[in-house]
N, C-alpha and C. Protein backbone atom coordinates (compact mmCIF):
# COMPACT_ATOMS: atom_id res chain seq x y z
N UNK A 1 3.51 20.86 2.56
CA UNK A 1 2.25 20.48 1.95
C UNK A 1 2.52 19.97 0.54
N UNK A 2 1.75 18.95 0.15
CA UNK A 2 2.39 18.34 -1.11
C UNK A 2 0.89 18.89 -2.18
N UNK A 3 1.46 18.69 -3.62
CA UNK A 3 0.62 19.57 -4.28
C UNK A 3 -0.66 18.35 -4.63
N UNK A 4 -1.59 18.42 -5.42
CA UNK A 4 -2.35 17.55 -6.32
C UNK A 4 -1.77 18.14 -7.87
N UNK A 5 -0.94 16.78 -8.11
CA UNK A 5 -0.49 17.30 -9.56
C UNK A 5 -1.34 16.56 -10.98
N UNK A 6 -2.13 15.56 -10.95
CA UNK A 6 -2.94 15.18 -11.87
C UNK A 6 -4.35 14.63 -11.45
N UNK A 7 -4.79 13.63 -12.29
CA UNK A 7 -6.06 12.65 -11.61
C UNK A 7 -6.32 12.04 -12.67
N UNK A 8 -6.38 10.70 -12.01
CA UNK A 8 -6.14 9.74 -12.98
C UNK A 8 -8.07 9.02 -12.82
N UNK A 9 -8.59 9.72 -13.44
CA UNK A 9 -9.94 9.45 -13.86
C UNK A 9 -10.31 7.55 -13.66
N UNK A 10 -10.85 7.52 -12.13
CA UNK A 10 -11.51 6.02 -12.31
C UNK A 10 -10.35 5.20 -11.70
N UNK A 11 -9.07 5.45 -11.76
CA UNK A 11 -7.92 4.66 -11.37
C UNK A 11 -7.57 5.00 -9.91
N UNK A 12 -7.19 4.51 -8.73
CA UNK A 12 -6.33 4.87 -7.75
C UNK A 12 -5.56 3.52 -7.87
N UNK A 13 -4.84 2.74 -8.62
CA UNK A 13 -4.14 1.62 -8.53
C UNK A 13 -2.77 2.34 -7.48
N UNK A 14 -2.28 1.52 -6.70
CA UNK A 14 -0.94 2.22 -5.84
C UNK A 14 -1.61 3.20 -5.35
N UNK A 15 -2.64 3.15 -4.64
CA UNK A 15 -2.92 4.20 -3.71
C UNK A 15 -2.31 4.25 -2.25
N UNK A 16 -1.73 5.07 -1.66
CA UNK A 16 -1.25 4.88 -0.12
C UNK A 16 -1.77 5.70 0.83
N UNK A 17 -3.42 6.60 0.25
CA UNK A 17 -3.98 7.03 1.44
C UNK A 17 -5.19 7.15 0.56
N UNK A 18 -6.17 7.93 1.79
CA UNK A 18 -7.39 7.99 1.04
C UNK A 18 -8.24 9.28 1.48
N UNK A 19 -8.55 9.99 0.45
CA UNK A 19 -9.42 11.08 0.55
C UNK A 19 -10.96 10.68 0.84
N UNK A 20 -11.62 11.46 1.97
CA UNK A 20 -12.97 11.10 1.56
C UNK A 20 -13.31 12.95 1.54
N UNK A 21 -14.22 12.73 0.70
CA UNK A 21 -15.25 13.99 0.44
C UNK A 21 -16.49 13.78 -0.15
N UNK A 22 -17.89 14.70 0.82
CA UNK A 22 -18.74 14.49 0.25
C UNK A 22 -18.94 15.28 -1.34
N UNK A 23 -19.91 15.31 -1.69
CA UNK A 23 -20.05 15.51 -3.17
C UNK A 23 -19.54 17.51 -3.46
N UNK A 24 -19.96 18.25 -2.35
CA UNK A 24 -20.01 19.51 -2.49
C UNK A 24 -17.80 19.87 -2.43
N UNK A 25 -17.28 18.91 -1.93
CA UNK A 25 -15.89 19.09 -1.53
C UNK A 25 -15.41 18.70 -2.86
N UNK A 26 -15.95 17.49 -3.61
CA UNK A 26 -15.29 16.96 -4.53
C UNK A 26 -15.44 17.76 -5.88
N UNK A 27 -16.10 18.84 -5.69
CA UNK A 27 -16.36 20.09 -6.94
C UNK A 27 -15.94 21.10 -6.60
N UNK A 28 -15.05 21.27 -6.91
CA UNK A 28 -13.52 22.44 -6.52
C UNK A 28 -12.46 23.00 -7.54
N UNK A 29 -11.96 24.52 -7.33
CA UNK A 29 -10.51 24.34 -7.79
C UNK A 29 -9.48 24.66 -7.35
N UNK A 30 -9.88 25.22 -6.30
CA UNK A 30 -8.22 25.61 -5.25
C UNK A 30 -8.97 24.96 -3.87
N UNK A 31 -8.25 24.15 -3.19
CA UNK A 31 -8.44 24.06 -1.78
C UNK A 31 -7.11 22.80 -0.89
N UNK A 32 -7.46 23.16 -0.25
CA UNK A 32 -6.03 22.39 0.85
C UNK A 32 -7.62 21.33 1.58
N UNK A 33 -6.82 20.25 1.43
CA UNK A 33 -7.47 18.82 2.19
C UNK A 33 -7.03 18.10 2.79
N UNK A 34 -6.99 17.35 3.68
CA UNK A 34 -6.63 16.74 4.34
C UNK A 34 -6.53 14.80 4.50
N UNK A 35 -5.75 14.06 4.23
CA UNK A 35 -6.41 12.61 4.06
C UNK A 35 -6.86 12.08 5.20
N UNK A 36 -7.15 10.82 4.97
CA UNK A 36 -7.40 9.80 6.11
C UNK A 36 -5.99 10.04 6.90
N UNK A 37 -4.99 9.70 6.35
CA UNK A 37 -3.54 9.67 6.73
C UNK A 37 -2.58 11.02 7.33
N UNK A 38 -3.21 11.78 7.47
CA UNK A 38 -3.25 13.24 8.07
C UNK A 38 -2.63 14.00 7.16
N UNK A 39 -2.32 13.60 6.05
CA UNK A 39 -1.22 14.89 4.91
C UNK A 39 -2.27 15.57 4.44
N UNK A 40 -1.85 16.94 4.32
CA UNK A 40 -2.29 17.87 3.69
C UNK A 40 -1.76 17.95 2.24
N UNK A 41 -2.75 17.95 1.51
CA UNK A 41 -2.93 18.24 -0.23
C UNK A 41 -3.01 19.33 -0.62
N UNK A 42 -2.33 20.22 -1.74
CA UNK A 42 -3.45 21.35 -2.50
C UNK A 42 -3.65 20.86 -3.88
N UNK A 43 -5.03 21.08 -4.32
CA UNK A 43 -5.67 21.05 -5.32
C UNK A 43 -4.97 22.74 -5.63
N UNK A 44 -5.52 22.11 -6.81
CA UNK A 44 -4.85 23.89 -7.67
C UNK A 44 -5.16 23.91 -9.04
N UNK A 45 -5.77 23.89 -9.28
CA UNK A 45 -6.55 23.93 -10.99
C UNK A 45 -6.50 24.76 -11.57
N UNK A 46 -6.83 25.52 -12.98
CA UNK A 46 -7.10 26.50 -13.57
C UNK A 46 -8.92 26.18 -13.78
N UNK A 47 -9.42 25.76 -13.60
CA UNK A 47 -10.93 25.34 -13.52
C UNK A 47 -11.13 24.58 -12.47
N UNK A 48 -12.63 24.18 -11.89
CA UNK A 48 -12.85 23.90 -11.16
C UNK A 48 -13.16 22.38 -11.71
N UNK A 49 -12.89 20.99 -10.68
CA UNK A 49 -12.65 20.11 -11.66
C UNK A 49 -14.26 19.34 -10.57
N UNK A 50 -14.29 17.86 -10.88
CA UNK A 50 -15.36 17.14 -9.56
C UNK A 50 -14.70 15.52 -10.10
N UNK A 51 -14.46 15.46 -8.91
CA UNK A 51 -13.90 14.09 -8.58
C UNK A 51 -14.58 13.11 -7.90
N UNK A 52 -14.22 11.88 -8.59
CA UNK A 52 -15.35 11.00 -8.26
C UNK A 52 -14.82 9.83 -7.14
N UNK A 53 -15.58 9.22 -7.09
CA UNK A 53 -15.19 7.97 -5.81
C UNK A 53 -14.26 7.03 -6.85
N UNK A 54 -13.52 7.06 -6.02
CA UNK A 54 -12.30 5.97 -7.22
C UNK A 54 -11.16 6.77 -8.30
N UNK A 55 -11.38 7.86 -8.27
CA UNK A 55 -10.04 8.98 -8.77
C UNK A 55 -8.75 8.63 -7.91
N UNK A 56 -8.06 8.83 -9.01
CA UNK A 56 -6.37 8.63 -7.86
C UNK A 56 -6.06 10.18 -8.48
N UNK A 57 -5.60 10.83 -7.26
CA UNK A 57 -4.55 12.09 -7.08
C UNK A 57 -3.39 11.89 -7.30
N UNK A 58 -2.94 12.03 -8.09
CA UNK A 58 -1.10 12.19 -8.34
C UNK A 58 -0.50 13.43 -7.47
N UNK A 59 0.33 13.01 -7.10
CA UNK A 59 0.52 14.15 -5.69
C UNK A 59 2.00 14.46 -6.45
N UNK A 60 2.91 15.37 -6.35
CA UNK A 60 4.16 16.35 -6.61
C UNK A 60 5.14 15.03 -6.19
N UNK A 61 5.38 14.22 -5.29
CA UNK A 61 5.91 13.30 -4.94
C UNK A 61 5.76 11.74 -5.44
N UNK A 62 5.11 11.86 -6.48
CA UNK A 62 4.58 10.40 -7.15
C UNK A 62 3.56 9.25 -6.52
N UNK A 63 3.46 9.86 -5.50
CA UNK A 63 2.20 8.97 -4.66
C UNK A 63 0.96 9.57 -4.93
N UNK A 64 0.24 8.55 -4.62
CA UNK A 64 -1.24 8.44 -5.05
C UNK A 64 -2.15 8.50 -4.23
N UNK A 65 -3.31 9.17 -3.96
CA UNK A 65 -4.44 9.37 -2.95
C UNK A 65 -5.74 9.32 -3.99
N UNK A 66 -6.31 8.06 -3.02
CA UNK A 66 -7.79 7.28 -3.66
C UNK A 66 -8.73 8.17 -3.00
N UNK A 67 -9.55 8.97 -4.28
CA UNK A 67 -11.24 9.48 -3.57
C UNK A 67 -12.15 9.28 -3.37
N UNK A 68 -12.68 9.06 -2.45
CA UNK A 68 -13.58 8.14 -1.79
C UNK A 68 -14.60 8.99 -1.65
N UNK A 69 -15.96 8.73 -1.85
CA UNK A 69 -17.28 9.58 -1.66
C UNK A 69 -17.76 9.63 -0.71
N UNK A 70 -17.78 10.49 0.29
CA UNK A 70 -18.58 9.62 1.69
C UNK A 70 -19.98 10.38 1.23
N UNK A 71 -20.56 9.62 2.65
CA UNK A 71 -21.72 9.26 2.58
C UNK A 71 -22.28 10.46 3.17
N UNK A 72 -23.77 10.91 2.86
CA UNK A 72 -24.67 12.26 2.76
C UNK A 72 -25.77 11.68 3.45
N UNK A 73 -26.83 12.47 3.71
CA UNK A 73 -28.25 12.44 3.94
C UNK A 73 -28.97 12.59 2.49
N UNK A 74 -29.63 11.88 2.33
CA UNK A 74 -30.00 11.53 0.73
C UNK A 74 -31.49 11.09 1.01
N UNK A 75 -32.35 11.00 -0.15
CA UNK A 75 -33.78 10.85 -0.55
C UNK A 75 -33.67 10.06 -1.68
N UNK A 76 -33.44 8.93 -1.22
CA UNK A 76 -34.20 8.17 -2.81
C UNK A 76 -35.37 7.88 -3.29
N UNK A 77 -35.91 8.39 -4.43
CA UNK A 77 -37.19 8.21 -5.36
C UNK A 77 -37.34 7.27 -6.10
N UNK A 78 -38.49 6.60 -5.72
CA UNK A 78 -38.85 5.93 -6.73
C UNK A 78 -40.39 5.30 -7.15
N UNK A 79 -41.33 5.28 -8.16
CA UNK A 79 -42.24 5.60 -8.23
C UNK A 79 -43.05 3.93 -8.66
N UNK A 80 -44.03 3.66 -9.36
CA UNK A 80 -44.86 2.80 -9.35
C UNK A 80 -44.76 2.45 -10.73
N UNK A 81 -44.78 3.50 -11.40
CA UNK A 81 -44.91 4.21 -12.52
C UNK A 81 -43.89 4.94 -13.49
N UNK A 82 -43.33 4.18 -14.49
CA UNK A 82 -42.34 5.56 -15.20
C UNK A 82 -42.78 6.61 -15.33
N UNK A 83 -43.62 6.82 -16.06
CA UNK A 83 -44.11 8.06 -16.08
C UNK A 83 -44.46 9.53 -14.56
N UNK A 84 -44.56 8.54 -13.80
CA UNK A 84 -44.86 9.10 -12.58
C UNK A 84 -43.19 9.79 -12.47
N UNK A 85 -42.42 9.05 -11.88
CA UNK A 85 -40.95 9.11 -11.86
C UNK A 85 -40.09 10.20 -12.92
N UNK A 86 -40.62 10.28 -14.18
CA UNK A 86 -40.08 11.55 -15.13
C UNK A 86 -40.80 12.51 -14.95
N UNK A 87 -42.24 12.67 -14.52
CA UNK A 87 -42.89 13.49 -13.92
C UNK A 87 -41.67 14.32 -12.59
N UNK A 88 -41.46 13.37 -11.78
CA UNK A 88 -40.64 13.83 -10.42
C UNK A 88 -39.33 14.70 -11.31
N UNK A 89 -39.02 13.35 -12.15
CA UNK A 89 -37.62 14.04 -12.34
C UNK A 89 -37.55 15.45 -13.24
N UNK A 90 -38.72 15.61 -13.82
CA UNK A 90 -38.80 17.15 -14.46
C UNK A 90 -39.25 18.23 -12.82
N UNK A 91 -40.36 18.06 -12.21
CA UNK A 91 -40.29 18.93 -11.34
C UNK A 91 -39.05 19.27 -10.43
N UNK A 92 -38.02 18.19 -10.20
CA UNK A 92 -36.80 18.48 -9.84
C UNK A 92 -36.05 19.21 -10.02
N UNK A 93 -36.03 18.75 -11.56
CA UNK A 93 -34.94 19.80 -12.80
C UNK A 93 -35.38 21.23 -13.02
N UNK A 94 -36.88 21.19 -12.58
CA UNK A 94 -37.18 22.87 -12.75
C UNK A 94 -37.08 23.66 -11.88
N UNK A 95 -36.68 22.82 -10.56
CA UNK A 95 -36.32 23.25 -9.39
C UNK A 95 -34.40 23.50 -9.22
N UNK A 96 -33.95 22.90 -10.36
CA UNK A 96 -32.16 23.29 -10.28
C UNK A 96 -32.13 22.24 -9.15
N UNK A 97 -32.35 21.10 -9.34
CA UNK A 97 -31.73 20.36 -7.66
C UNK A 97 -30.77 19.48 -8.34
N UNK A 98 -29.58 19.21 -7.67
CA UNK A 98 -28.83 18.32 -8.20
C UNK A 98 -29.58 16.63 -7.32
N UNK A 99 -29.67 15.95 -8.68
CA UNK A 99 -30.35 14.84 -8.73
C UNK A 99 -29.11 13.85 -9.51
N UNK A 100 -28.83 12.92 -8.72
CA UNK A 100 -28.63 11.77 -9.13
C UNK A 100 -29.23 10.85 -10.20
N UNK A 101 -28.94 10.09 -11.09
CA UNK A 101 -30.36 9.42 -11.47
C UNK A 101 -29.69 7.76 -11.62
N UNK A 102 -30.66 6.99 -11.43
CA UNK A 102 -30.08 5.05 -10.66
C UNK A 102 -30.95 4.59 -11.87
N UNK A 103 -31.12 4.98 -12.83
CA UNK A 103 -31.91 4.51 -13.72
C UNK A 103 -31.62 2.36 -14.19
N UNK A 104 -30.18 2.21 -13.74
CA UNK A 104 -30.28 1.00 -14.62
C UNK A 104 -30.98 -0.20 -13.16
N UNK A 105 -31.15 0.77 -12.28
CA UNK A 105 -31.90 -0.40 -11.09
C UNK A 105 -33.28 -0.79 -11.39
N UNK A 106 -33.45 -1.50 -10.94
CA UNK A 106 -35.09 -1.93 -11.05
C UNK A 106 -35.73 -2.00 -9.50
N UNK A 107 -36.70 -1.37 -9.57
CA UNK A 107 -37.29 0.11 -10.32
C UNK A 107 -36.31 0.65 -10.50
N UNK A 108 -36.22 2.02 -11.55
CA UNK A 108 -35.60 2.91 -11.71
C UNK A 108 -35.65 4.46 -10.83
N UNK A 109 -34.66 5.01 -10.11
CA UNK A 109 -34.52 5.41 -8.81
C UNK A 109 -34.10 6.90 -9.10
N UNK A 110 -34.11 7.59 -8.24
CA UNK A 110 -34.07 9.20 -8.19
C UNK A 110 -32.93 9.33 -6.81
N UNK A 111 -31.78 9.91 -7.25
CA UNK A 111 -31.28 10.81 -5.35
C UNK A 111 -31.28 12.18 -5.78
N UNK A 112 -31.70 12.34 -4.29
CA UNK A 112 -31.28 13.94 -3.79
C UNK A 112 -30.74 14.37 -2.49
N UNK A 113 -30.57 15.20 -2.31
CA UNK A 113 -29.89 15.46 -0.87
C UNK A 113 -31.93 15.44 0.00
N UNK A 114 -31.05 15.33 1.37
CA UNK A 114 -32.52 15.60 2.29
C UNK A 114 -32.86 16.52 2.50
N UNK A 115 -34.04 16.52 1.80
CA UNK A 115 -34.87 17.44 1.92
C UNK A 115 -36.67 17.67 2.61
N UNK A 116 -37.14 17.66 3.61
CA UNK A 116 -38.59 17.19 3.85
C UNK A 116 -39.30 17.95 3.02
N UNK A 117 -39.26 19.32 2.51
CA UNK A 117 -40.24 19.92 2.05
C UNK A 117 -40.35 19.45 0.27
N UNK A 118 -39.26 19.04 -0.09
CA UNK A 118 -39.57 18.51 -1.53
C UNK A 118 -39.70 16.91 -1.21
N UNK A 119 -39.47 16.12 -0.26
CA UNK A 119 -39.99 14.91 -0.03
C UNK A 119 -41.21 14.61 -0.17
N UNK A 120 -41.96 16.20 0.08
CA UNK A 120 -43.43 16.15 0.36
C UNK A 120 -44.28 16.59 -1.06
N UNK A 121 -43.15 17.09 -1.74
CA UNK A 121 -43.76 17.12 -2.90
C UNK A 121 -43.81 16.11 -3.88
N UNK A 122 -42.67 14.99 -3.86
CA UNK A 122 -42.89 13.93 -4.51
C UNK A 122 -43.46 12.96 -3.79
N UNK A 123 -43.80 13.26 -2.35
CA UNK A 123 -45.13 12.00 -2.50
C UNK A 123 -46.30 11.99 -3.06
N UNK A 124 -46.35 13.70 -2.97
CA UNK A 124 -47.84 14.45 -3.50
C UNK A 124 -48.13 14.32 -5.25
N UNK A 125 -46.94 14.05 -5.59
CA UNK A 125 -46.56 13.77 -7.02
C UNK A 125 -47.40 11.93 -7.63
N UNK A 126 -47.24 11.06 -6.20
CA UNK A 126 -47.42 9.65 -6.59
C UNK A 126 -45.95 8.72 -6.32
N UNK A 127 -44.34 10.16 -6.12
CA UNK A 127 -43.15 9.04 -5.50
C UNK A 127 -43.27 8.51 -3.99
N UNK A 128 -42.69 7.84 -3.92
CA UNK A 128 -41.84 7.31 -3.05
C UNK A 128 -40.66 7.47 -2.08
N UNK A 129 -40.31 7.81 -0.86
CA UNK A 129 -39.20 8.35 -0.71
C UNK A 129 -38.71 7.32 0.57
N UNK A 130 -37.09 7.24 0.21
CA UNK A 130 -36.72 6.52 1.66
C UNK A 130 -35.49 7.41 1.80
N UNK A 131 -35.37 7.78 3.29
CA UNK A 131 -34.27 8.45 3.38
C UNK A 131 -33.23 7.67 4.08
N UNK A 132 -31.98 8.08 3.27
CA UNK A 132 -30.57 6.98 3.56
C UNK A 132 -29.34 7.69 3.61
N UNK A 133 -28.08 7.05 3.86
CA UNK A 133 -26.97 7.99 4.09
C UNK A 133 -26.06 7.04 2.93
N UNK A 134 -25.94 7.53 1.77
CA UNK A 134 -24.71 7.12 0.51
C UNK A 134 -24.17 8.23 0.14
N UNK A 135 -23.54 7.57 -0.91
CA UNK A 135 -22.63 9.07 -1.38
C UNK A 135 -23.88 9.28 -2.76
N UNK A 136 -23.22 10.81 -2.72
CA UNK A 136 -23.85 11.63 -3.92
C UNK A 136 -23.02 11.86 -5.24
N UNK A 137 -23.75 11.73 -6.20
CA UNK A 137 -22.90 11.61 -7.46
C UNK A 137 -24.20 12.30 -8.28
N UNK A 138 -24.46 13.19 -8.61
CA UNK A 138 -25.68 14.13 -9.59
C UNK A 138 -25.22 14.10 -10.55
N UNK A 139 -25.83 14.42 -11.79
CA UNK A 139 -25.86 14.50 -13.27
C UNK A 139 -24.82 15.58 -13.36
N UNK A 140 -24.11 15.85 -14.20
CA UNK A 140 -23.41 17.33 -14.25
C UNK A 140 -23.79 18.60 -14.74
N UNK A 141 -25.14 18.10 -16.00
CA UNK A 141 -25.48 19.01 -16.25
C UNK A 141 -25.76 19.13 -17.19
N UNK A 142 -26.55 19.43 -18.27
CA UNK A 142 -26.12 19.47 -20.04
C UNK A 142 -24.89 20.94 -20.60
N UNK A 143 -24.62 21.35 -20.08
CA UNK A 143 -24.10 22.50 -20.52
C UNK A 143 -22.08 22.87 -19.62
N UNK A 144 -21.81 21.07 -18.75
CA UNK A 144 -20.68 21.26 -17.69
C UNK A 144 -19.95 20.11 -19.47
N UNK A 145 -18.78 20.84 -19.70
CA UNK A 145 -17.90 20.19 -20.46
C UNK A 145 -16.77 19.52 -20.02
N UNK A 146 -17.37 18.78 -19.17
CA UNK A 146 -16.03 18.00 -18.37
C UNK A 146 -15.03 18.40 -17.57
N UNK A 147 -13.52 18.31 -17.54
CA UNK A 147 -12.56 18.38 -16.55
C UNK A 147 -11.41 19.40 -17.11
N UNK A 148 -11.01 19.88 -16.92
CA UNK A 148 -9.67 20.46 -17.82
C UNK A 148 -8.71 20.69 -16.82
N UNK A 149 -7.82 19.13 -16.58
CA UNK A 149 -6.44 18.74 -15.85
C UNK A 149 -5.61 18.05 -16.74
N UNK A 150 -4.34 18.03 -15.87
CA UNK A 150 -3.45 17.04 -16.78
C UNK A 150 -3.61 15.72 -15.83
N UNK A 151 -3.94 14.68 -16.55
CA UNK A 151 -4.63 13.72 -15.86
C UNK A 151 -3.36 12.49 -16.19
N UNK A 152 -2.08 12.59 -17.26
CA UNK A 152 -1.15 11.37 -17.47
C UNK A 152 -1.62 10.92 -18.13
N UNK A 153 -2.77 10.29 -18.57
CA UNK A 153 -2.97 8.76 -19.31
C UNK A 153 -4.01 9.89 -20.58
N UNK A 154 -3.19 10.95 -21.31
CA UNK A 154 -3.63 11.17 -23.04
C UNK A 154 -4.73 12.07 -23.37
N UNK A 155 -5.68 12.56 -22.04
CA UNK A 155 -6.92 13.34 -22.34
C UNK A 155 -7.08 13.96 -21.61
N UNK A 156 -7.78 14.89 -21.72
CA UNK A 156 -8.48 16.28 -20.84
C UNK A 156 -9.59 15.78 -20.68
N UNK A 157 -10.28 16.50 -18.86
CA UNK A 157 -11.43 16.46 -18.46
C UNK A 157 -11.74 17.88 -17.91
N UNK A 158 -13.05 18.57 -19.04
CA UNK A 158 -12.73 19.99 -19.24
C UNK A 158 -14.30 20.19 -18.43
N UNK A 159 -14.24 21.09 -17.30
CA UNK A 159 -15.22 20.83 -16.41
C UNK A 159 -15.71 22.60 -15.79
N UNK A 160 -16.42 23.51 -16.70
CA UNK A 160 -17.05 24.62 -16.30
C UNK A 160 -18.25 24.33 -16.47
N UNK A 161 -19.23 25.28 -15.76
CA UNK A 161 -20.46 25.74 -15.61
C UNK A 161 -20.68 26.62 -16.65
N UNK A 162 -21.68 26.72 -17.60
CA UNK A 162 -21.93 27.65 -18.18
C UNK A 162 -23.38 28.19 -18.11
N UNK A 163 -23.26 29.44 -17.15
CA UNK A 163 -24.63 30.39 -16.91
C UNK A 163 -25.76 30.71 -17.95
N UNK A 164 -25.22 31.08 -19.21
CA UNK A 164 -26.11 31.12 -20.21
C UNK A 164 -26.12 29.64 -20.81
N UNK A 165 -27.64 29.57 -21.04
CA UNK A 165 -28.38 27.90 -21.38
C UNK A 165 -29.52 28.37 -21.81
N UNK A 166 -29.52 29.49 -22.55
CA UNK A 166 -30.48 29.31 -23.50
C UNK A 166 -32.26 29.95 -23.27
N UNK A 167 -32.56 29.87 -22.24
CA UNK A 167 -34.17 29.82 -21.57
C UNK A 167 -33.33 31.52 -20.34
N UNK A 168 -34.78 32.09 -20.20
CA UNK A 168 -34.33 32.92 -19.56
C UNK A 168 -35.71 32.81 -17.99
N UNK A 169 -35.19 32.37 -17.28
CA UNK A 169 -35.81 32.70 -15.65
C UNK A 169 -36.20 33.66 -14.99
N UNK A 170 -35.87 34.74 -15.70
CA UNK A 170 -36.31 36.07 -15.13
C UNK A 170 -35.57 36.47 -13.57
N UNK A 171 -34.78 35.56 -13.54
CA UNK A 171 -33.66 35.90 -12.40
C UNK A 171 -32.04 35.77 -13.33
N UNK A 172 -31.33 36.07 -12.36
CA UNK A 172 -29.76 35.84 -12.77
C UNK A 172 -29.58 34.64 -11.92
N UNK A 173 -28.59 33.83 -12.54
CA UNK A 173 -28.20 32.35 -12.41
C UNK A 173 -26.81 33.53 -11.16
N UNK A 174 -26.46 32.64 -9.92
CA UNK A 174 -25.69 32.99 -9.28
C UNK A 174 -24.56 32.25 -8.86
């Protein structure tokens, strides 16, 4: 089994296989994967890192594996109205949903995973919903500080969750 020894953020140039994972695979820090090309990988982090579509894996052997996002059951939003639409996107956020946001499209667009019962709440809201199969890529978070790998090319991508944020829910964050 060959290791995952860096990630070269945005680059797979010289790639000779290809990872796909949906969004929940690509937010990890220990796991064994498998490519298109049948080799088995281990990831092995000291944090848990999230890799995007277009990351190259530096593997223990100097070869390279391109990550590819596959494609989900998804809800895209989108409203009539900005205001309508930041409306959605706050009831979302108070809901903890990982949301995508397509803002530089016109209209400006909302993903989420599929869901009918919150579908039904942003129609009830005034959105829009079409359901489609792309990849997922959500906000990270205000409080996720990036990646922390050795990535080759000069910088750290330093990437935890941090439970305390300030506001208290009257539950524990899990």
């Amino acid at each position: 089994m060959r290791r995952i020894v860096g990630i070269i953020n945005g680059s797979a140039e010289g790639a000779s296989d290809v990872l796909r994972l949906d969004h929940d695979l690509r937010s990890r820090r220990r796991m064994v994967f498998n490519t298109a090309g049948g080799i088995s990988v281990l990831l092995d982090m000291p944090r848990a890192v999230h890799l995007h579509d277009g990351d190259g894996l530096t593997l223990d052997d100097g070869s390279i594996v391109r990550v590819e996002a596959a494609s989900e059951a998804l809800i895209e939003i989108h409203a009539h109205e900005l205001r309508t639409l930041v409306r959605i996107a706050w009831h979302l956020g108070n809901r903890h949903l990982p949301t995508q946001l397509l803002g530089a499209e016109n209209p400006p667009r909302l993903r989420i995973r599929h869901d009918h019962v919150i579908a039904d709440m942003v129609r009830g809201l005034g959105g829009h919903c079409e359901a489609l199969m792309a990849p997922f890529d959500p906000e990270g978070g205000a409080y996720a500080d990036g990646q922390a790998i050795p990535t080759g090319h000069g910088h750290h991508h330093d990437g935890h969750y941090q439970q305390d944020h300030g506001h208290d829910h009257g539950y524990a964050h899990g």
